[in-house]
C-alpha atoms as a PDB file:
ATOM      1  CA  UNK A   1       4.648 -20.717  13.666  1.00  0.00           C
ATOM      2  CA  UNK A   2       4.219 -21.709  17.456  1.00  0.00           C
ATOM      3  CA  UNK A   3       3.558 -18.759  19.067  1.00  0.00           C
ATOM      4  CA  UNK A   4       3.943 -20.478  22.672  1.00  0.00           C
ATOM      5  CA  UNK A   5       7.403 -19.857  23.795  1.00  0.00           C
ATOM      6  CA  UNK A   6       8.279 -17.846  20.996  1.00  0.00           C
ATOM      7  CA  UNK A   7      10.416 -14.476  21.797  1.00  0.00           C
ATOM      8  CA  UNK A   8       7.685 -11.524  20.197  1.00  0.00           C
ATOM      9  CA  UNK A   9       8.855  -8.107  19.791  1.00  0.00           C
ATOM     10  CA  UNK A  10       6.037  -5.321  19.906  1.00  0.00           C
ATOM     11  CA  UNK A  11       7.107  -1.990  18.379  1.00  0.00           C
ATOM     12  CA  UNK A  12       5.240   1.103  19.565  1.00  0.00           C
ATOM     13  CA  UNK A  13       3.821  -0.946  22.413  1.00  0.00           C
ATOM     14  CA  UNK A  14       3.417   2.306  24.957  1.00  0.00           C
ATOM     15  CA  UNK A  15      -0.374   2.415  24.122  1.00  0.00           C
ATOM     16  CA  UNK A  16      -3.880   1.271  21.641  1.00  0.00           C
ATOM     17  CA  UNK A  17      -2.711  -1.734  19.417  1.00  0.00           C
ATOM     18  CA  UNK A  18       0.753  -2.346  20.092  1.00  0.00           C
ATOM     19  CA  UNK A  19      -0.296  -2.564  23.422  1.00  0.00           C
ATOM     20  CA  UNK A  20      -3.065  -4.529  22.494  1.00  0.00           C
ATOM     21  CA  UNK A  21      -1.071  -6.796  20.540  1.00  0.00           C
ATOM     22  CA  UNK A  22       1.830  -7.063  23.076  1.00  0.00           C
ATOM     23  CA  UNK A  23      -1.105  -8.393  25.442  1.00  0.00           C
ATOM     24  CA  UNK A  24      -2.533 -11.160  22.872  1.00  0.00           C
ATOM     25  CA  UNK A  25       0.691 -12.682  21.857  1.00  0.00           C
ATOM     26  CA  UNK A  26       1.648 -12.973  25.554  1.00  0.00           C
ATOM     27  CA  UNK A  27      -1.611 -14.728  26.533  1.00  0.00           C
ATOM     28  CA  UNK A  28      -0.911 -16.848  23.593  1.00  0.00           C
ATOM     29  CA  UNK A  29       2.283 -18.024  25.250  1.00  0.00           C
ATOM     30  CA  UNK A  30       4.879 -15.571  23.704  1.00  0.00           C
ATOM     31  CA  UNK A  31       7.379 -14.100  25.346  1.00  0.00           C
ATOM     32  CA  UNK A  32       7.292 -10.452  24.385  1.00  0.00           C
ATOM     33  CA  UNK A  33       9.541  -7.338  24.116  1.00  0.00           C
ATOM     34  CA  UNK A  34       7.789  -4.312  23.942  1.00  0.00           C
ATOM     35  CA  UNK A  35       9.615  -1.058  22.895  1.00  0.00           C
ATOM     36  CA  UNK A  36       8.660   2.372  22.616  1.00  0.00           C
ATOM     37  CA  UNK A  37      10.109   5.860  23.613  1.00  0.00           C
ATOM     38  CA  UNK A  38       7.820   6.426  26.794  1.00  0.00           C
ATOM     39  CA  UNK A  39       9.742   4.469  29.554  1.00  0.00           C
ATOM     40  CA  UNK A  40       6.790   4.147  31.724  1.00  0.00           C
ATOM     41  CA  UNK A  41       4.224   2.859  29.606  1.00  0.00           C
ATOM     42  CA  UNK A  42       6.721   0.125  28.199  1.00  0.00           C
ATOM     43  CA  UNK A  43       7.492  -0.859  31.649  1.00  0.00           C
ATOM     44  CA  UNK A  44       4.240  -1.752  33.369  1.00  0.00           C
ATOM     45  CA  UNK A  45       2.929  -3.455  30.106  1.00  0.00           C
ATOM     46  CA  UNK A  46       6.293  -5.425  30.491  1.00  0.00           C
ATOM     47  CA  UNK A  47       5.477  -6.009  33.755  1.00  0.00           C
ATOM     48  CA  UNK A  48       1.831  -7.021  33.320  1.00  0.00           C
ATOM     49  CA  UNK A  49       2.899  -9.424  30.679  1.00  0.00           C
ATOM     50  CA  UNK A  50       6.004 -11.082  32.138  1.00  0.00           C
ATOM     51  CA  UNK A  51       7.929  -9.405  29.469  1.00  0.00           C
ATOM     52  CA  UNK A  52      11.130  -7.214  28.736  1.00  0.00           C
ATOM     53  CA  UNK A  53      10.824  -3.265  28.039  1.00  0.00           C
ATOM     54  CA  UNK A  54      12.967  -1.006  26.139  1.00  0.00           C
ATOM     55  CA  UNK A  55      13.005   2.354  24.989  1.00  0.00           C
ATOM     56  CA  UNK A  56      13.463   3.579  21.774  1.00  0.00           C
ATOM     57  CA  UNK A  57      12.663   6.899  19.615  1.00  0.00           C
ATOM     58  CA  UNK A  58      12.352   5.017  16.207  1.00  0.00           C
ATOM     59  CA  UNK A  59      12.159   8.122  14.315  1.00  0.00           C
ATOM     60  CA  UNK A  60      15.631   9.007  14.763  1.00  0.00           C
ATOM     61  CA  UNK A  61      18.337   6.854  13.289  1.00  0.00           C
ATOM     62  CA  UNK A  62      20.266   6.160  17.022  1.00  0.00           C
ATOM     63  CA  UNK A  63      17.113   4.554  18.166  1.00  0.00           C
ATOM     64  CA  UNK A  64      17.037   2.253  15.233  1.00  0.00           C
ATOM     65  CA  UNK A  65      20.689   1.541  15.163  1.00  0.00           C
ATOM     66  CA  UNK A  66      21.590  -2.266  16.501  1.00  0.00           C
ATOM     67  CA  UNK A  67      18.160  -2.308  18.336  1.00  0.00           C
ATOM     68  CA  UNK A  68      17.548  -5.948  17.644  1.00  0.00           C
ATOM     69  CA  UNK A  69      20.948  -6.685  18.674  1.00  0.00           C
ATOM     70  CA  UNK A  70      20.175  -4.695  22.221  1.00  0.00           C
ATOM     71  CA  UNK A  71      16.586  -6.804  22.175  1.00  0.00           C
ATOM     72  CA  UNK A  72      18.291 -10.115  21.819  1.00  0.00           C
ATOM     73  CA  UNK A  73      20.655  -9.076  24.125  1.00  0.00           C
ATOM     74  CA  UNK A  74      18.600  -8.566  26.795  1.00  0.00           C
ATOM     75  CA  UNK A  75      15.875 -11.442  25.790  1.00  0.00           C
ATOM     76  CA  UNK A  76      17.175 -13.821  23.335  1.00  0.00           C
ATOM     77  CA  UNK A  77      16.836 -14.405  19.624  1.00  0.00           C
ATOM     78  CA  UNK A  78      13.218 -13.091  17.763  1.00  0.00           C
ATOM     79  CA  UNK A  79      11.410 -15.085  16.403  1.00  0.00           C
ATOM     80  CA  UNK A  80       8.603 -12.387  15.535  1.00  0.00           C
ATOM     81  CA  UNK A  81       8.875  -8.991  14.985  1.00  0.00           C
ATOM     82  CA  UNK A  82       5.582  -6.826  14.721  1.00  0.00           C
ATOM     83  CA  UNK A  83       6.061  -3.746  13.277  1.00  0.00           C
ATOM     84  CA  UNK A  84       3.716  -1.762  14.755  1.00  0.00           C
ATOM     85  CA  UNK A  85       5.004   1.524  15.552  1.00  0.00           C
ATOM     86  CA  UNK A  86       2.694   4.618  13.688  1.00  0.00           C
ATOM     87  CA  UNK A  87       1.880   7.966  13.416  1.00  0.00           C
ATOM     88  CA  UNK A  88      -0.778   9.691  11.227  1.00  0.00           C
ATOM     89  CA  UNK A  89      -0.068  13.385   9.897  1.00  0.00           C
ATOM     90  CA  UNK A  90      -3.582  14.308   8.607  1.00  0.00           C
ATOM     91  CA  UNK A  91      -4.507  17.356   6.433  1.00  0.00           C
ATOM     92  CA  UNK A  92      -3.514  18.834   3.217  1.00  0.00           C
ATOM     93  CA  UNK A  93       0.187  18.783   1.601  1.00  0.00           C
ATOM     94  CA  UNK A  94       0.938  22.383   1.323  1.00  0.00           C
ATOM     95  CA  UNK A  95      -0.325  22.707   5.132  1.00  0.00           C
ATOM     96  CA  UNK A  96       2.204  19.990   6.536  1.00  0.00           C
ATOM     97  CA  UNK A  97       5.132  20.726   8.441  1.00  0.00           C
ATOM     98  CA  UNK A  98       8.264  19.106   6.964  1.00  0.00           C
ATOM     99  CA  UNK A  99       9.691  17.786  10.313  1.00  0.00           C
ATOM    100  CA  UNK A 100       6.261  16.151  10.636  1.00  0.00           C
ATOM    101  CA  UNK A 101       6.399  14.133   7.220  1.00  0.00           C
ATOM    102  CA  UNK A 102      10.195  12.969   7.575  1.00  0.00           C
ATOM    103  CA  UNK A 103       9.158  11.859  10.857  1.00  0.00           C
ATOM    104  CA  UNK A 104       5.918  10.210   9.651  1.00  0.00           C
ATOM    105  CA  UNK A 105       8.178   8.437   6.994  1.00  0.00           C
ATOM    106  CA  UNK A 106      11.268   7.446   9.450  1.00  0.00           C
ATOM    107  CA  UNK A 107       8.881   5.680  11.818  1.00  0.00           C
ATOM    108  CA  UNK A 108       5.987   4.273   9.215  1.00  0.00           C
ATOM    109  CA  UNK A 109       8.293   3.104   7.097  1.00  0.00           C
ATOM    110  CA  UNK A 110      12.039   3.368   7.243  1.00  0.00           C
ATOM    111  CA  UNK A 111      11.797   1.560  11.024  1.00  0.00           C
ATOM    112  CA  UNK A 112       9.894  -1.455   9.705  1.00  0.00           C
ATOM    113  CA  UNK A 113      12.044  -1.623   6.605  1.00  0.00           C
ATOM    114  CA  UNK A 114      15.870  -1.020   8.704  1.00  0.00           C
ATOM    115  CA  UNK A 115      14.359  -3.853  11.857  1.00  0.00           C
ATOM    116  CA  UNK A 116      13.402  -6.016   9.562  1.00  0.00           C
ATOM    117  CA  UNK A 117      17.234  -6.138   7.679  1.00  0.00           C
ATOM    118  CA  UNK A 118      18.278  -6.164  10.875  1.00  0.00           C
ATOM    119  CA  UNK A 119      16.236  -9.355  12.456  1.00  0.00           C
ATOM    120  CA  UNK A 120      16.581 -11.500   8.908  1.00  0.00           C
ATOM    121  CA  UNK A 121      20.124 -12.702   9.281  1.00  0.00           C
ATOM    122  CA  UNK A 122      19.183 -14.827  12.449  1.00  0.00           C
ATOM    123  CA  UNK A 123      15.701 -16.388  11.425  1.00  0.00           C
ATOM    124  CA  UNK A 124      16.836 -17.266   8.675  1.00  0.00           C
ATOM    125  CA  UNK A 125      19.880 -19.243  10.442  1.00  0.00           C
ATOM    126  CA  UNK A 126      17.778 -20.316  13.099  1.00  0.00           C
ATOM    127  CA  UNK A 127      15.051 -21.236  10.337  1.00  0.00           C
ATOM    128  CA  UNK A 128      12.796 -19.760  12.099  1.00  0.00           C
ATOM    129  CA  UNK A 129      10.921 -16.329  12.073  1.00  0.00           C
ATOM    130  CA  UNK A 130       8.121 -14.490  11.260  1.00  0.00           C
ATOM    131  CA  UNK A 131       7.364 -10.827  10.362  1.00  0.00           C
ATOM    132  CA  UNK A 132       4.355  -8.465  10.499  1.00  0.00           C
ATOM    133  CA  UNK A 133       3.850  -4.973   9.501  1.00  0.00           C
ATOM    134  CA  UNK A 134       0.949  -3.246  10.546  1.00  0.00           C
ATOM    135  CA  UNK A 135      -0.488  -1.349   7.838  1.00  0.00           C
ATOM    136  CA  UNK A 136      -3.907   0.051   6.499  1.00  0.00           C
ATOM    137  CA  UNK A 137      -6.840   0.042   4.632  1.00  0.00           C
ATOM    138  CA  UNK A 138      -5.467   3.766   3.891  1.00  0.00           C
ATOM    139  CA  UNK A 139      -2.560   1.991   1.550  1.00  0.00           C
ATOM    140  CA  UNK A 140      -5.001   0.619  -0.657  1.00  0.00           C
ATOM    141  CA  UNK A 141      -7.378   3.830  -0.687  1.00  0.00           C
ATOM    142  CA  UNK A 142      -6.707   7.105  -0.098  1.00  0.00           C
ATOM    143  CA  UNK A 143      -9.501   9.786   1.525  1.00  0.00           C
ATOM    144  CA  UNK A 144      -8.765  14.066   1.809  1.00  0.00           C
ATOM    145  CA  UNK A 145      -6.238  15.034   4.345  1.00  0.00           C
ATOM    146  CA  UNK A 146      -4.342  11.049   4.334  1.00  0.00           C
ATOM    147  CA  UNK A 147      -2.278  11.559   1.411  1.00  0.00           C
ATOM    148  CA  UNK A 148       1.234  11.351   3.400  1.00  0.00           C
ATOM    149  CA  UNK A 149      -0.005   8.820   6.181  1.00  0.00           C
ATOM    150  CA  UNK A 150      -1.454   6.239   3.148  1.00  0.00           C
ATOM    151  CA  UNK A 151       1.732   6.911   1.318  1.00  0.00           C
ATOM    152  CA  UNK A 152       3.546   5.725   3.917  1.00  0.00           C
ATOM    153  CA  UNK A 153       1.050   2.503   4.602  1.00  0.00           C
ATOM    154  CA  UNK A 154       1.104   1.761   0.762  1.00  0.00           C
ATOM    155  CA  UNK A 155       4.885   1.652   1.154  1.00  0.00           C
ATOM    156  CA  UNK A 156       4.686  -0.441   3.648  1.00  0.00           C
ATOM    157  CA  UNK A 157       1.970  -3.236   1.948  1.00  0.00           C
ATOM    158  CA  UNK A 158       4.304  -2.968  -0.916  1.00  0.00           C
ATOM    159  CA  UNK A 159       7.564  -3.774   1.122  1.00  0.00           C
ATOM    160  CA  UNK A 160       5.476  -6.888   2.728  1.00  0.00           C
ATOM    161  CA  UNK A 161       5.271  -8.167  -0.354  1.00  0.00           C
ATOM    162  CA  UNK A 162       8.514  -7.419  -2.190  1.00  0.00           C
ATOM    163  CA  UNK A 163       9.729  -9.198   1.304  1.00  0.00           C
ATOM    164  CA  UNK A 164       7.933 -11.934   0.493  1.00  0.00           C
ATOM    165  CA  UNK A 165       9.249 -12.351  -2.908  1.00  0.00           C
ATOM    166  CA  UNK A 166      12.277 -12.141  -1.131  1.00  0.00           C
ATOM    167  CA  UNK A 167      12.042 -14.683   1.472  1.00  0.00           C
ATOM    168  CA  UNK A 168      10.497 -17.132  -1.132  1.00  0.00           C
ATOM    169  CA  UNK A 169      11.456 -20.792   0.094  1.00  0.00           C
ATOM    170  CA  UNK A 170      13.064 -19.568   3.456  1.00  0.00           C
ATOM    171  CA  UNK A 171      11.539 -20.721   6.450  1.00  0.00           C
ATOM    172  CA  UNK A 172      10.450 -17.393   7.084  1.00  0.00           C
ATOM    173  CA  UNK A 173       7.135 -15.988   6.854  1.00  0.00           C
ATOM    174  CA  UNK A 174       5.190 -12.342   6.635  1.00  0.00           C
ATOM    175  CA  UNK A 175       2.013 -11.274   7.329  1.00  0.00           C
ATOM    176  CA  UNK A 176       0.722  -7.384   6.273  1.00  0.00           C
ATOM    177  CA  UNK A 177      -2.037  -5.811   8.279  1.00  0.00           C
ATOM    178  CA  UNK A 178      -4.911  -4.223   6.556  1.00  0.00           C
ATOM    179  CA  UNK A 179      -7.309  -2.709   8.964  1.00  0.00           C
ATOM    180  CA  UNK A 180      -9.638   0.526   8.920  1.00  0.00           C
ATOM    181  CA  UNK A 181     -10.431   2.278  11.953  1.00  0.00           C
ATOM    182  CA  UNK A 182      -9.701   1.089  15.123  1.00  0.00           C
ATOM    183  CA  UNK A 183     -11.184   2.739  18.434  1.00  0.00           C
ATOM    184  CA  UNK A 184      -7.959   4.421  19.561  1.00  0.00           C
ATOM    185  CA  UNK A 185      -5.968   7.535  20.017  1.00  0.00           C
ATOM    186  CA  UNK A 186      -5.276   7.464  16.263  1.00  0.00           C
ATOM    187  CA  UNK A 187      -8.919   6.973  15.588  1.00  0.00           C
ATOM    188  CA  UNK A 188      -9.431  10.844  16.873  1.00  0.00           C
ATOM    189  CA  UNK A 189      -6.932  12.317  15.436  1.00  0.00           C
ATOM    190  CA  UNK A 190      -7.373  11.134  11.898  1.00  0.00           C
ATOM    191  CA  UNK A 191     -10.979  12.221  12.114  1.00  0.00           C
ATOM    192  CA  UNK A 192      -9.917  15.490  13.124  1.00  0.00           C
ATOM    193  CA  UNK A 193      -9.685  16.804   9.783  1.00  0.00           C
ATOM    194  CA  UNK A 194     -13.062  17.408   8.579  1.00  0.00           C
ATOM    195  CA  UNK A 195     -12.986  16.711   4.866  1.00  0.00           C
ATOM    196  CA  UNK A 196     -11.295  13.293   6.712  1.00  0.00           C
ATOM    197  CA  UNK A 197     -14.031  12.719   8.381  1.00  0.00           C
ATOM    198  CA  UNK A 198     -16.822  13.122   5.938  1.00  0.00           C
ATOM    199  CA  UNK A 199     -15.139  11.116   3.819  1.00  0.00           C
ATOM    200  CA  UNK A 200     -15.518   8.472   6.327  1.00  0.00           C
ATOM    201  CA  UNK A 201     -19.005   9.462   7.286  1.00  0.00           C
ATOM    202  CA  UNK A 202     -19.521   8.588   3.604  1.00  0.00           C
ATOM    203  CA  UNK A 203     -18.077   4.864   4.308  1.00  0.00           C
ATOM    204  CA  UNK A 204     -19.956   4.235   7.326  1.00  0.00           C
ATOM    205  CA  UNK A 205     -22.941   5.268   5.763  1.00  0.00           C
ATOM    206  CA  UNK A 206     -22.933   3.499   2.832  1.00  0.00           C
ATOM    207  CA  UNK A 207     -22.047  -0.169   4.845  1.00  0.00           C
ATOM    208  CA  UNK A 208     -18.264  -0.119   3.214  1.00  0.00           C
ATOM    209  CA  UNK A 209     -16.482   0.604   6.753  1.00  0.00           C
ATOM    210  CA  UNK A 210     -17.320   0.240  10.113  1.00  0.00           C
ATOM    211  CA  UNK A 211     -14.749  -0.029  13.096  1.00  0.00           C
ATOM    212  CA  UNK A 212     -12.529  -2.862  13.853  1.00  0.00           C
ATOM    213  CA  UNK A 213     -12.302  -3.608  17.715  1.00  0.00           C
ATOM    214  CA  UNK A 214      -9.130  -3.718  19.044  1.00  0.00           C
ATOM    215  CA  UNK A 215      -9.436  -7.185  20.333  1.00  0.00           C
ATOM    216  CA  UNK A 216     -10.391  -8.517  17.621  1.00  0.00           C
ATOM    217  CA  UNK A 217      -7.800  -7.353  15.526  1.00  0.00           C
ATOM    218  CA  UNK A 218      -5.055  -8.417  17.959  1.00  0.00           C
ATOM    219  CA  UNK A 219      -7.130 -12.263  17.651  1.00  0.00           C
ATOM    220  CA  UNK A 220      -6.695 -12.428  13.769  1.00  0.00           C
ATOM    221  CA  UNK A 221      -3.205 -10.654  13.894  1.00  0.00           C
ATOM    222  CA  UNK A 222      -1.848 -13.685  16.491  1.00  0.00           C
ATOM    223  CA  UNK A 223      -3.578 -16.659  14.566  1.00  0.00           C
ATOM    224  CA  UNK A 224      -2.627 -15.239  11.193  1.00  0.00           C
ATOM    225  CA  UNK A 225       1.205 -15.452  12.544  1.00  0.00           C
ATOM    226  CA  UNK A 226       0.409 -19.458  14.242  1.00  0.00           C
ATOM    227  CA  UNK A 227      -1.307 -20.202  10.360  1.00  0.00           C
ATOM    228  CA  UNK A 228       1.344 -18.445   8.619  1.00  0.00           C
ATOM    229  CA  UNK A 229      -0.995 -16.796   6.996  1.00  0.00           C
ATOM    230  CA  UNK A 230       0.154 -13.976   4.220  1.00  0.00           C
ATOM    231  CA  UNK A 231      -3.052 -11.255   5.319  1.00  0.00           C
ATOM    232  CA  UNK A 232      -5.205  -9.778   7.649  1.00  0.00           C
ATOM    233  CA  UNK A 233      -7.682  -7.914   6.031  1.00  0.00           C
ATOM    234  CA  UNK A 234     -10.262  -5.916   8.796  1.00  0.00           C
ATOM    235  CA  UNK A 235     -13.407  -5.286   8.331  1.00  0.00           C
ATOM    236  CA  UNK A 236     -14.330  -8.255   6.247  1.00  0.00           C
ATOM    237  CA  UNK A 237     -16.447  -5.976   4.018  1.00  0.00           C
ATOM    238  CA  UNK A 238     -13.602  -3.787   3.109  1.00  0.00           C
ATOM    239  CA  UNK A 239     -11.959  -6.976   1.609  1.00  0.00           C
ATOM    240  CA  UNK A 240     -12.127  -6.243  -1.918  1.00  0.00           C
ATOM    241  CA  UNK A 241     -10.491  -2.795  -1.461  1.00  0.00           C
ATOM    242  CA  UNK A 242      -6.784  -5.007  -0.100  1.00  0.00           C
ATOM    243  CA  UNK A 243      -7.887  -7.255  -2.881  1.00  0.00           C
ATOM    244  CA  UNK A 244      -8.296  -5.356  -5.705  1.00  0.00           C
ATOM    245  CA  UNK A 245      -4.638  -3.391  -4.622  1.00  0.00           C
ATOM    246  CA  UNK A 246      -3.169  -7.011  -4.108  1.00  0.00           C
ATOM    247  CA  UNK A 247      -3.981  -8.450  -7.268  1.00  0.00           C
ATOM    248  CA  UNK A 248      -1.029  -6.608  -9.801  1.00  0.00           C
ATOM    249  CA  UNK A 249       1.424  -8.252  -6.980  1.00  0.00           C
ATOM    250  CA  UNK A 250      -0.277 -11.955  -6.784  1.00  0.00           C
ATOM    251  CA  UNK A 251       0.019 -11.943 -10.397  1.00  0.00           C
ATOM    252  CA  UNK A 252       3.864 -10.884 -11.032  1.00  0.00           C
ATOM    253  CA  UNK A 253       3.889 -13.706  -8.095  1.00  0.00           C
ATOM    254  CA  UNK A 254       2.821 -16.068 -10.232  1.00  0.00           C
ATOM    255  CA  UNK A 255       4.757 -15.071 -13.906  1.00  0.00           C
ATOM    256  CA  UNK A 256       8.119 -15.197 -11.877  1.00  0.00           C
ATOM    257  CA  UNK A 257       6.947 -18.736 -10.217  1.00  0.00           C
ATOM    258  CA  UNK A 258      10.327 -20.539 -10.429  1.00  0.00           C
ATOM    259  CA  UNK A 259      12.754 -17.710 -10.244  1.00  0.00           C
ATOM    260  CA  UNK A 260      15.343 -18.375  -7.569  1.00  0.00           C
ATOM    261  CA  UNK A 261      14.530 -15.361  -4.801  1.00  0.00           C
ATOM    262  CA  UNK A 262      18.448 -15.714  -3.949  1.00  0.00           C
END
C-alpha cells in the first residue's frame, strides 16, 4: 500500500511505540489519527505530526463503540489501522486482580478484534486498506509471571491470521507484529517481576533476545505495510520462535488453498 497520503490511525498513541509509530508513518507521508485516553499527550503528538487527536478509553465498551465512525468523521476514510494499544499485567495467576485481567483482555484483544469489524466494511468498498496488530514474541513463548499478557498476544497472532484467511482475495491486507523487548515504559514493568526477569536474563545471555529499538521497529512496521508484507518478526534471531508458532497456520493455509473465504 502507498503509505503517502494515506489516512493512518495509531491506537494507544499517548506514549513509547504508538507514539513512535504515529511519528514514522507521518514522516512517511501518512496522514495520521492518533487516539488514546490521555487528552494531552494525543494532542501535541497530533500537533507535531500535522495530525488529528482523539480520546478514547478502549477498555471500556463506550470508548470502542462507533470510534471509527467518529475517526472518519473527523479525518476521512482509513486506510490503515494499527492496533497498537497494550497493557502488560505481569506476575502469577492466583496473585492477579480480576479488574486487571478483563481490562488486559478488553484492550489487548477485544479493541483490535471490535476496530477491526468496525473499519472492514469501508476498505473493502473502497478496495483499499490495510491492518496491523501489534503483538509479541510473548504469543509465541511464554516466560513466569506473562501467562495472561502472552495469552492475550497469542490471541491476537491468531486473530491476524484467521483475518487473513478471511480477507483472502480482498484487496485488503494484514500485517502481525512480533517483537521482544522494546526500550519503553512496558520494558520496566514487565521486568519487574523477578522470576520475569531472570527468565529474560536467561535469553540475553544465551544470544536468543536482545532489545529491539524503537526506531527500528517503527522502520520495518511502515515498510512491511508499503510491501504488504504478512510479518514483522524483531529481533531477527528470535525468528524461529514466530516461525515455529506460525507453521500449524501456514499449513491449514495451504490444505484449504481454493476454498472461497466468502
Amino acid at each position: 500500500m502507498e503509505i503517502d497520503g494515506a489516512h493512518v490511525l495509531v491506537t494507544g498513541a499517548s506514549r513509547g511505540i504508538g507514539a513512535g509509530l504515529a511519528r514514522a508513518f507521518a514522516t512517511a507521508g501518512g496522514r495520521v489519527t492518533v487516539v488514546a485516553r490521555t487528552a494531552t499527550a494525543v494532542e501535541e503528538l497530533a500537533a507535531e505530526t500535522g495530525g488529528t487527536a482523539l480520546v478514547a478509553d478502549l477498555a471500556d465498551a463506550a470508548g470502542r463503540a462507533g470510534l471509527i465512525a467518529r475517526v472518519e468523521e473527523a479525518a476521512g476514510p482509513v486506510d490503515v489501522l494499527v492496533n497498537n494499544a497494550g497493557i502488560d499485567v505481569t506476575g502469577t495467576l492466583d496473585d492477579m486482580d480480576p479488574a486487571d485481567l478483563e481490562r488486559l483482555v478488553a484492550i489487548n484483544v477485544l479493541a483490535p478484534m471490535e476496530l477491526t469489524r468496525q473499519v472492514l466494511p469501508g476498505m473493502i468498498d473502497r478496495g483499499r486498506g490495510h491492518v496491523v496488530n501489534m503483538s509479541s514474541l510473548a504469543g509465541t513463548a511464554v516466560l513466569p509471571g506473562m501467562v495472561a499478557y502472552a495469552a492475550s498476544k497469542s490471541a491476537l497472532t491468531h486473530f491476524t491470521a484467521g483475518l487473513r484467511a478471511d480477507l483472502r482475495g480482498l484487496p485488503v491486507g494484514t500485517t502481525v507484529v512480533e517483537v521482544g523487548l522494546v526500550p519503553t515504559d512496558m520494558r520496566a514493568s514487565v521486568v519487574a517481576h523477578p522470576p520475569t526477569a531472570a527468565a529474560f536474563r536467561r535469553f540475553y545471555r544465551l544470544g536468543l533476545l536482545t532489545d529491539t529499538p524503537l526506531d527500528r521497529l517503527c522502520a520495518h512496521t511502515v515498510r512491511a505495510v508499503a510491501d504488504d508484507r504478512r510479518h514483522v518478526r524483531l529481533p531477527r534471531r528470535a525468528w524461529a520462535f514466530a516461525a515455529l508458532a506460525e507453521a500449524p497456520r501456514r499449513i491449514t493455509e495451504l490444505t484449504i488453498t481454493g476454498v472461497r473465504a466468502r
